[in-house]
Every structure is written in structure tokens, then in C-alpha cells.
C-alpha atoms as a PDB file:
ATOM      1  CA  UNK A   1    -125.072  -3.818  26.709  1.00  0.00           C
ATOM      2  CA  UNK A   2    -121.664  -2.828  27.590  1.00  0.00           C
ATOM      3  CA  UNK A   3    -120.761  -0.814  24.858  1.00  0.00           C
ATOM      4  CA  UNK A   4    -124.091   1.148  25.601  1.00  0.00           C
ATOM      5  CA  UNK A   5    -123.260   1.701  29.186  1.00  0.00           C
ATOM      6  CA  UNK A   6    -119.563   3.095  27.997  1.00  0.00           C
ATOM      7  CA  UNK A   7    -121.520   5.554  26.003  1.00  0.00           C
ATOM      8  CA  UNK A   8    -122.761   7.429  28.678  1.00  0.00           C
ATOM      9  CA  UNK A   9    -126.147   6.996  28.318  1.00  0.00           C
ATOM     10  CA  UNK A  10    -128.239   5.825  31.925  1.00  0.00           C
ATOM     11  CA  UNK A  11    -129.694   2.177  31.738  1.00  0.00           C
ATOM     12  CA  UNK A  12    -132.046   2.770  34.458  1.00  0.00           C
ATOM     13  CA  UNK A  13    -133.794   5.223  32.391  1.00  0.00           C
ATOM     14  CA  UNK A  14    -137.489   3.731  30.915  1.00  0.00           C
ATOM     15  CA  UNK A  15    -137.589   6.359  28.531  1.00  0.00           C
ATOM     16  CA  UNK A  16    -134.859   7.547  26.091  1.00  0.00           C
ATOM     17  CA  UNK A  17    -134.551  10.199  23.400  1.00  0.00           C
ATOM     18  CA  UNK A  18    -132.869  10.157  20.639  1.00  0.00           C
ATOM     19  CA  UNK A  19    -129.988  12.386  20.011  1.00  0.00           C
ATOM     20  CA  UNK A  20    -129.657  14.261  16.271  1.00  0.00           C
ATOM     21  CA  UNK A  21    -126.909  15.963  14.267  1.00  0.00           C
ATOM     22  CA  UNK A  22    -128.273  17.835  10.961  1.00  0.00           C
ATOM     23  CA  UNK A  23    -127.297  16.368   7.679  1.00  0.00           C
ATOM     24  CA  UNK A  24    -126.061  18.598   5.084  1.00  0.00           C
ATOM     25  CA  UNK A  25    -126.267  16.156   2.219  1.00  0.00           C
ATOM     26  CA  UNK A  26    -129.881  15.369   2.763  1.00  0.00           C
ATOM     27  CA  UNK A  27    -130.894  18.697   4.155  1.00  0.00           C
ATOM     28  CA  UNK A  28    -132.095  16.881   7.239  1.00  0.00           C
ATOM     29  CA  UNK A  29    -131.511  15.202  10.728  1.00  0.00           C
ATOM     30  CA  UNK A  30    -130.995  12.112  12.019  1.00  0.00           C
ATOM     31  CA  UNK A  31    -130.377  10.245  14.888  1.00  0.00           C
ATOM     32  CA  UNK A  32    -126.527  10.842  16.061  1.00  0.00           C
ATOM     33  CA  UNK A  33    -125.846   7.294  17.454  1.00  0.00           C
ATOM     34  CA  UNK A  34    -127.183   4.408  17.244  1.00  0.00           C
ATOM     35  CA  UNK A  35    -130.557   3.662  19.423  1.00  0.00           C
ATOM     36  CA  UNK A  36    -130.354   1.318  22.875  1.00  0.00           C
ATOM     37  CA  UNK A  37    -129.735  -1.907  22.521  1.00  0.00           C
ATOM     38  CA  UNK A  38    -132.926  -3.574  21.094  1.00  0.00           C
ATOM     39  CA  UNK A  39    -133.182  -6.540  23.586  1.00  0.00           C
ATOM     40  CA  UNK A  40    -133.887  -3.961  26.192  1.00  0.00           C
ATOM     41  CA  UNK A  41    -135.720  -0.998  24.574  1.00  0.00           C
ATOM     42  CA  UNK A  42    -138.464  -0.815  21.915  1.00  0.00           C
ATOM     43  CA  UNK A  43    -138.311   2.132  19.486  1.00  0.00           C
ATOM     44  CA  UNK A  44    -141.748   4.038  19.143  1.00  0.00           C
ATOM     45  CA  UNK A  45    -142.939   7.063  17.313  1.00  0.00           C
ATOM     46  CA  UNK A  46    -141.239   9.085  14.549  1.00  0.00           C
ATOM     47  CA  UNK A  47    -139.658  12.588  14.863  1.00  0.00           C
ATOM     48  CA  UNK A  48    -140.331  14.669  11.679  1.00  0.00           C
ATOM     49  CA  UNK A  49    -137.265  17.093  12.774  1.00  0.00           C
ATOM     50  CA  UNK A  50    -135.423  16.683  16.023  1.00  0.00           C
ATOM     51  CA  UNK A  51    -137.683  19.747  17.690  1.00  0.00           C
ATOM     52  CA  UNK A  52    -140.909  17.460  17.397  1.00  0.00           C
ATOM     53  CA  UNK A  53    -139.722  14.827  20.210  1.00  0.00           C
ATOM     54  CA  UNK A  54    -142.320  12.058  19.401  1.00  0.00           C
ATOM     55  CA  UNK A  55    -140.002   9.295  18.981  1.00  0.00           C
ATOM     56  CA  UNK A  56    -138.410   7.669  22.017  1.00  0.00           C
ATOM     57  CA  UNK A  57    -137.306   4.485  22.960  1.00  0.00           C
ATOM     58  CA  UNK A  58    -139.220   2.636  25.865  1.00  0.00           C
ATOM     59  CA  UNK A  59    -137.737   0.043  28.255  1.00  0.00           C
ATOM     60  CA  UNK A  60    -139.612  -3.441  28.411  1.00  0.00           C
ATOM     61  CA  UNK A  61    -139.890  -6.008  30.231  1.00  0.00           C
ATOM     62  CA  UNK A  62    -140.612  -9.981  28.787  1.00  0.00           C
ATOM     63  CA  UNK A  63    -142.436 -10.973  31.718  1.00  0.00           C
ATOM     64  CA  UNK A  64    -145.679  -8.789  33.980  1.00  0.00           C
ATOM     65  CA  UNK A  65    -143.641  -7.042  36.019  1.00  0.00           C
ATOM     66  CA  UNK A  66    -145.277  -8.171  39.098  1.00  0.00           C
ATOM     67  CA  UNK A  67    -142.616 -11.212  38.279  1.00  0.00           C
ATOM     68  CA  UNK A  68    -139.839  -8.626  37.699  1.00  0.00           C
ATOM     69  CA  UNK A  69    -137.916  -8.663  41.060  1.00  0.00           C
ATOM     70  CA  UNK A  70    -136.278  -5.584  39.539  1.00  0.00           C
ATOM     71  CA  UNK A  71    -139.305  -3.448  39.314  1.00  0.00           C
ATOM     72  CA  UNK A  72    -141.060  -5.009  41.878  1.00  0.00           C
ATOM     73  CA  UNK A  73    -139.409  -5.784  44.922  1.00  0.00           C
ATOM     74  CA  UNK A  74    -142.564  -7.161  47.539  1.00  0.00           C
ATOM     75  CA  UNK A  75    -145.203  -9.339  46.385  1.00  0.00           C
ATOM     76  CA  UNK A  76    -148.278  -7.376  44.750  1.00  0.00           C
ATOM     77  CA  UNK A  77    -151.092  -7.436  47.030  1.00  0.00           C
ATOM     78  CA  UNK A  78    -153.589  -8.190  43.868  1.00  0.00           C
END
């Protein structure tokens, strides 16, 4: 968690997008760092080239977040 907050990147942020540099090698591209930290984010959706901006990374929670004090700070009326 630390070494992704040193990176720059915002933690309060529910959705991220990747970053990509363009492979020579392969003639392709691919992500430039490593994703968020996978006990906080979920990766979803695939990017076919960096322009098509399907794949993201999504913040979740383990618990409703009607428990999440973080999310939620008064009780939910429901």
C-alpha cells in the first residue's frame, strides 16, 4: 500500500486506468507499471491497444458498504 501511494497514484480514486508504454519487441503495448495493489482493487476488462480504455481497475469493498464507515458515514435509512 505504501509503495503505491509513493507512486503518485490517488487511493481515493474507485476507478483507475492503466498506464501503457509501446513495446518495440512485440510490436505492442502494455501496461507501464504494475496495477494497484490487489487487496484493494479488482482488475476488469481488457484493452486491445491503450486507445480502447476498457480495462480499469475498480476499488472494492469486503463488506456492503452500508457497514463501511468509510463510504458511509450515517446509518442508511433502509
Amino acid at each position: 500500500m505504501e509503495e503505491f501511494k509513493s507512486s503518485g497514484k490517488g487511493t481515493a480514486s474507485n476507478v483507475i486506468f492503466p498506464d501503457y508504454t509501446h513495446d518495440d519487441v512485440l510490436d505492442c503495448d502494455r501496461e507501464a507499471k504494475p496495477g494497484p495493489p490487489e487487496s484493494l482493487y479488482i482488475g476488469l476488462g481488457w484493452d486491445e491497444n491503450k486507445d480502447t480504455k476498457r480495462k480499469h481497475y475498480r476499488r472494492f469493498f469486503t463488506d456492503e458498504l452500508e457497514n463501511v464507515k468509510k463510504v458511509l458515514t450515517i446509518p442508511s435509512p433502509f
